[in-house]
C-alpha atoms as a PDB file:
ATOM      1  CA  UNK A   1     139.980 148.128 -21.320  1.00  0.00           C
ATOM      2  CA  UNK A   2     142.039 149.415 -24.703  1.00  0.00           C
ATOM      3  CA  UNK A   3     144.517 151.995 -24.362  1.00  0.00           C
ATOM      4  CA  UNK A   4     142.548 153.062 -27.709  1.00  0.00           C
ATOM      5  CA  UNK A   5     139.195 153.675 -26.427  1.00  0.00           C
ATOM      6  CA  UNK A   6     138.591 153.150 -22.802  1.00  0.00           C
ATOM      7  CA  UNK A   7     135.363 154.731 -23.288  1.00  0.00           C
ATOM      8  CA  UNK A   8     134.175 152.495 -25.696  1.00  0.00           C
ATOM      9  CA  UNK A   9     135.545 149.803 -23.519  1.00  0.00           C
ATOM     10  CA  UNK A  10     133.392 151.014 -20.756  1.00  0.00           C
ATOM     11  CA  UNK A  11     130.225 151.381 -22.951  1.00  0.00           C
ATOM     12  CA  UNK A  12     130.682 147.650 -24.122  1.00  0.00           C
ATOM     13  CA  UNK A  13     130.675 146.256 -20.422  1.00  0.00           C
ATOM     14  CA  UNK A  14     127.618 148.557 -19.584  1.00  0.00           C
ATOM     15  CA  UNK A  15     125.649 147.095 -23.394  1.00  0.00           C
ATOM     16  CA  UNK A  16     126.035 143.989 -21.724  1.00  0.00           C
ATOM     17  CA  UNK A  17     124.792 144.587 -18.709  1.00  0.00           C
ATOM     18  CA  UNK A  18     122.058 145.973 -20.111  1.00  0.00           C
ATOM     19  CA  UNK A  19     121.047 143.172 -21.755  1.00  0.00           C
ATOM     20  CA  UNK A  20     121.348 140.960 -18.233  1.00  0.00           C
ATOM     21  CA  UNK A  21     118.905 143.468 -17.209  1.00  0.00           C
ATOM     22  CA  UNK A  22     116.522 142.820 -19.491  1.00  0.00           C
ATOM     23  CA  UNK A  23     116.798 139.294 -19.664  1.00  0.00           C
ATOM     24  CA  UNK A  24     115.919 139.568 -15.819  1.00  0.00           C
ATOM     25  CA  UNK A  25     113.332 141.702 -16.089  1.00  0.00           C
ATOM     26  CA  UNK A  26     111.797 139.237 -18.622  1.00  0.00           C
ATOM     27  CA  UNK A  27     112.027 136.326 -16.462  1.00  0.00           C
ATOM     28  CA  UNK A  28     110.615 138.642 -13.916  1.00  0.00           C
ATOM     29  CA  UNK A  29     107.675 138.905 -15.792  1.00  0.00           C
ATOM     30  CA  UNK A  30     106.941 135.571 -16.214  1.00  0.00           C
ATOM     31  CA  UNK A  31     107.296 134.936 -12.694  1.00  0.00           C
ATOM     32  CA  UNK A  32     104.777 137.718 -12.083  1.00  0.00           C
ATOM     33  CA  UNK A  33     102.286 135.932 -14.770  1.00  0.00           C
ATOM     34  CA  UNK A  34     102.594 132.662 -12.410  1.00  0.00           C
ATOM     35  CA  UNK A  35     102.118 134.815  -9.603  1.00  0.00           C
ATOM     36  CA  UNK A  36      99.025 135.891 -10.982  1.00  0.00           C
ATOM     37  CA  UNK A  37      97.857 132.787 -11.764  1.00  0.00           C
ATOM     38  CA  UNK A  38      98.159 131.630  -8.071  1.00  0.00           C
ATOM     39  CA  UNK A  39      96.403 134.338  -7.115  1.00  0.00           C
ATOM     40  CA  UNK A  40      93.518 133.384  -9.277  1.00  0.00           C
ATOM     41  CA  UNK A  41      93.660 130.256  -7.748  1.00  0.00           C
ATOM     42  CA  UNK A  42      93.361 131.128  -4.638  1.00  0.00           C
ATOM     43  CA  UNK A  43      90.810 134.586  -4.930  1.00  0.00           C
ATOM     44  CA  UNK A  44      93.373 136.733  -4.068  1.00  0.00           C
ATOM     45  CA  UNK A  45      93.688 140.401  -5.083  1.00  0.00           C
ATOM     46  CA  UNK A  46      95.830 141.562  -7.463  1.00  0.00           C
ATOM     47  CA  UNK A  47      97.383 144.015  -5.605  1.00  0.00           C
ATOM     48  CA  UNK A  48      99.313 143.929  -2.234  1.00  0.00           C
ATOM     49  CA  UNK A  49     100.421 146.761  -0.444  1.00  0.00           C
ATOM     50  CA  UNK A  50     101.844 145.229   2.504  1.00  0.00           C
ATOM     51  CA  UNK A  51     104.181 142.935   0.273  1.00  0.00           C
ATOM     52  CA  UNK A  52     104.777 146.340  -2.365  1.00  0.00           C
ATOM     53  CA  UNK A  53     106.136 148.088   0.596  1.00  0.00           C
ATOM     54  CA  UNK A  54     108.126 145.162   2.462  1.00  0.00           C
ATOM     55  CA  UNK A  55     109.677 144.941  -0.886  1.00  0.00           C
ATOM     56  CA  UNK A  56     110.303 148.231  -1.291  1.00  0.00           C
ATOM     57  CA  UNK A  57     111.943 148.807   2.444  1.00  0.00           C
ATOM     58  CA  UNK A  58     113.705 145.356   2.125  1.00  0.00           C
ATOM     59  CA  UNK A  59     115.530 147.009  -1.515  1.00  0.00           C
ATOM     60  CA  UNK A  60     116.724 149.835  -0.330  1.00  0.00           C
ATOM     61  CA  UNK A  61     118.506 148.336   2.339  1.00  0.00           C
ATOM     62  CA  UNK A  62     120.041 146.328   0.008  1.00  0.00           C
ATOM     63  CA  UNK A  63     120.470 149.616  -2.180  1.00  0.00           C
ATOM     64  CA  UNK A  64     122.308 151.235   1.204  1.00  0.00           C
ATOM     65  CA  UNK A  65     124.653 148.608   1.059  1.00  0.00           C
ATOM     66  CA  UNK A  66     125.569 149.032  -2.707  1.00  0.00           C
ATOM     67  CA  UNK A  67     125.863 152.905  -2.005  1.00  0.00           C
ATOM     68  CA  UNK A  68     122.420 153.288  -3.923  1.00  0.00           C
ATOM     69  CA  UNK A  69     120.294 155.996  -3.605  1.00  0.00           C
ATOM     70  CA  UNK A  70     116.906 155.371  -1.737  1.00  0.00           C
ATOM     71  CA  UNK A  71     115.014 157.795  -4.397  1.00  0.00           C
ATOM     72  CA  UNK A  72     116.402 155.884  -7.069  1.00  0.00           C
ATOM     73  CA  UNK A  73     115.808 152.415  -6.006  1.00  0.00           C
ATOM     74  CA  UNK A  74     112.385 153.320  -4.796  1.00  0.00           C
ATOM     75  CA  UNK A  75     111.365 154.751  -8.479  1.00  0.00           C
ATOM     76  CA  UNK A  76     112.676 151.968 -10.301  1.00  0.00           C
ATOM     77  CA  UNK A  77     111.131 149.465  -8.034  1.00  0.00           C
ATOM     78  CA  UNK A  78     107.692 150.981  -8.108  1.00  0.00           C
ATOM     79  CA  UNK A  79     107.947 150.938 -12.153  1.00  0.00           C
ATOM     80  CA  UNK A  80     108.666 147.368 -12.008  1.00  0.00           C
ATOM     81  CA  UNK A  81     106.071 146.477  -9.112  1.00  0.00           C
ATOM     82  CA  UNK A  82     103.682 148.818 -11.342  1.00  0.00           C
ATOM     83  CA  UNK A  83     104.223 146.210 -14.432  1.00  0.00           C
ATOM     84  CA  UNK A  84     104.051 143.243 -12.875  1.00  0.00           C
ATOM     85  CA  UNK A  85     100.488 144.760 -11.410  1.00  0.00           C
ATOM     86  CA  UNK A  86      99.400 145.607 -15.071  1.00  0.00           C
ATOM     87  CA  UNK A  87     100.850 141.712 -16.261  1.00  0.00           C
ATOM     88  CA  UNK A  88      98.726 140.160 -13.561  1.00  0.00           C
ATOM     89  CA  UNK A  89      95.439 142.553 -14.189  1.00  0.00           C
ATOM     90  CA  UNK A  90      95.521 141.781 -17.795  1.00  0.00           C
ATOM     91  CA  UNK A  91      95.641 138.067 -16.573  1.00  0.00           C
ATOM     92  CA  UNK A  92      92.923 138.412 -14.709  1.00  0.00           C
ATOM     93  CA  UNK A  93      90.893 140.081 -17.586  1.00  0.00           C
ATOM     94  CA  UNK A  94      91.772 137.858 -19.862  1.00  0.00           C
ATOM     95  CA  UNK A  95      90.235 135.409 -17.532  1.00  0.00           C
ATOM     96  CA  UNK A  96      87.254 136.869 -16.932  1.00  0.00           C
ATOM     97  CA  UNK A  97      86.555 137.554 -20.378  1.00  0.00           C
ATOM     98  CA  UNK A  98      86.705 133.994 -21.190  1.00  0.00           C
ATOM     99  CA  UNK A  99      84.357 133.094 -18.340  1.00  0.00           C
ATOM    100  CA  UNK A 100      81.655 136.270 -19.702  1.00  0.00           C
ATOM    101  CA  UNK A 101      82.620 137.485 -23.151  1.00  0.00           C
ATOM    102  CA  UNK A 102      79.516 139.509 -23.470  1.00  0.00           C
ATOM    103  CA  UNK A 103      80.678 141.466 -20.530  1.00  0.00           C
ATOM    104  CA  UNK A 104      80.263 145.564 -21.309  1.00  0.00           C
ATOM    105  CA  UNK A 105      83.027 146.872 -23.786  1.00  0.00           C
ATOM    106  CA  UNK A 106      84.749 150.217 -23.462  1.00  0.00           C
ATOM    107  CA  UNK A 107      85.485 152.386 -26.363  1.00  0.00           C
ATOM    108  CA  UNK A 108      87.836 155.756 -25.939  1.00  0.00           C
ATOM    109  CA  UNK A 109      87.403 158.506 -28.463  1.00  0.00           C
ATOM    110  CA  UNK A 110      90.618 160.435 -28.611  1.00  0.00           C
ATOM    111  CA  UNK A 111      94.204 159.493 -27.387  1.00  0.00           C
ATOM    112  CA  UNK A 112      93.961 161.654 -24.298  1.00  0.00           C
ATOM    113  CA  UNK A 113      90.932 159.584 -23.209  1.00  0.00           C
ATOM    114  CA  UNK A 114      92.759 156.632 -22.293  1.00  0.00           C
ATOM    115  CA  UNK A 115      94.047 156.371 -18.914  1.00  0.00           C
ATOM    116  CA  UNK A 116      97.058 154.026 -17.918  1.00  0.00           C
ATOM    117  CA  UNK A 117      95.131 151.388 -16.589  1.00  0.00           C
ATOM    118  CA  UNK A 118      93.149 150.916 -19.714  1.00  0.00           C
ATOM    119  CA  UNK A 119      96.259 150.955 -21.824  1.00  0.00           C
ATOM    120  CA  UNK A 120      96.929 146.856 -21.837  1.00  0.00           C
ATOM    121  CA  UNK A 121      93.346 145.948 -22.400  1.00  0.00           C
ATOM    122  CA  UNK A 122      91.741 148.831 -24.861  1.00  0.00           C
ATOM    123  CA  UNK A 123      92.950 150.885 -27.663  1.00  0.00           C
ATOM    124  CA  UNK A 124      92.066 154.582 -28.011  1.00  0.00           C
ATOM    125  CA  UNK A 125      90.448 155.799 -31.244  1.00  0.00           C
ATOM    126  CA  UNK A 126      91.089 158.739 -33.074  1.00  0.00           C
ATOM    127  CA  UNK A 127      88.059 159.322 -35.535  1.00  0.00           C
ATOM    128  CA  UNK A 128      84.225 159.282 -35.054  1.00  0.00           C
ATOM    129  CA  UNK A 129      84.291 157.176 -37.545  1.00  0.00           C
ATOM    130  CA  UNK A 130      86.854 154.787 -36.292  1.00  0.00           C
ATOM    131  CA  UNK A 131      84.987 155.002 -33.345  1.00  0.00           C
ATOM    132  CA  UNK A 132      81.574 153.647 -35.190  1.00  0.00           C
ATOM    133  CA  UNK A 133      83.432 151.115 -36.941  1.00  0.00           C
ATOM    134  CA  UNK A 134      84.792 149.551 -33.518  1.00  0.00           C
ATOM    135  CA  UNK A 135      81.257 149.654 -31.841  1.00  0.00           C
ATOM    136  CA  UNK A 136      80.049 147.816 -35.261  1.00  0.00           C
ATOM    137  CA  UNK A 137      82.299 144.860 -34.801  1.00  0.00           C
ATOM    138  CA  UNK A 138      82.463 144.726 -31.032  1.00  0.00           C
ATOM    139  CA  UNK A 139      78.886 146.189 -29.760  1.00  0.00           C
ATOM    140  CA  UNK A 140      80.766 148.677 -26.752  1.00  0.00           C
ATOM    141  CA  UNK A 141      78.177 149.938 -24.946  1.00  0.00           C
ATOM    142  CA  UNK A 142      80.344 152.603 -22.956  1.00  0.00           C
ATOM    143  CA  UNK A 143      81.733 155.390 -25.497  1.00  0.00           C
ATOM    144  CA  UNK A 144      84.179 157.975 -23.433  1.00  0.00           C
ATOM    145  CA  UNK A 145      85.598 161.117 -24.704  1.00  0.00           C
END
C-alpha cells in the first residue's frame, strides 16, 4: 500500500481478485459441462437436491469459519448451483436436439413471455411480424404470449 493512495492500493488487490474469481468460476463451468456429460452417460437427472443442499450446508460451515455470513454464502452459492443447472440443461438439449431435430419448437411473443428457464435455449420476439418470420424459417408449432 502507497502512502499516496491507500485506497487505490486496496481497489487494485480487490481488481485482482476479482479476476481469480472469475477465472474460477469459468473453470467451474467447465467442470459442470463434464458433469453433465456424465450424467448423460449414465441417465441421470440434471438436478440433485440432496447434493445442492450437502453443498450448501458443507459451505457455510466453511463460511462460519471465514466469519462469513450464512445468508450470503447461501445466495451466492445457489446463483452458482443455479448456472451450472442451466449449463448442464442446455447440454442436455443440445443433445436431444441432435438425436430429434424435428422435435416441437417454442416461439415467445414479447420479452415478458420468456421465463428464466427458456432464456439459454429460445429468444423472445418483439413484433408479430418477427414472430411470423421465425415460425417461417423454423416451423414452431407452440406460439406463447
Amino acid at each position: 500500500m502507497t502512502e499516496e493512495n491507500p485506497l487505490l492500493a486496496l481497489r487494485d488487490k480487490i481488481s485482482a481478485l476479482d479476476e481469480k474469481l472469475l477465472a474460477l468460476l469459468a473453470e467451474r463451468r467447465g467442470l459442470a459441462v463434464e458433469v453433465g456429460k456424465a450424467k448423460l452417460a449414465s441417465h441421470r437427472p440434471v438436478r440433485d437436491i440432496d447434493r445442492e443442499r450437502d453443498l450448501l450446508e458443507r459451505l457455510m460451515t466453511i463460511g462460519k469459519r471465514h466469519n462469513l455470513d450464512a445468508h450470503y454464502i447461501t445466495r451466492l452459492f445457489q446463483l452458482i448451483i443455479e448456472d451450472s443447472v442451466l449449463t448442464q440443461q442446455t447440454l442436455l438439449q443440445q443433445h436431444l436436439n441432435k438425436i430429434n431435430p424435428h422435435s416441437a419448437r417454442v416461439a415467445f411473443l414479447g420479452p415478458k413471455a420468456l421465463t428464466r428457464i427458456w432464456r439459454r435455449v429460445s429468444t423472445p420476439l418483439a413484433t408479430l411480424s418477427s414472430l411470423l418470420r421465425a415460425a417461417a424459417r423454423s416451423s414452431p408449432i407452440f406460439l406463447i404470449r
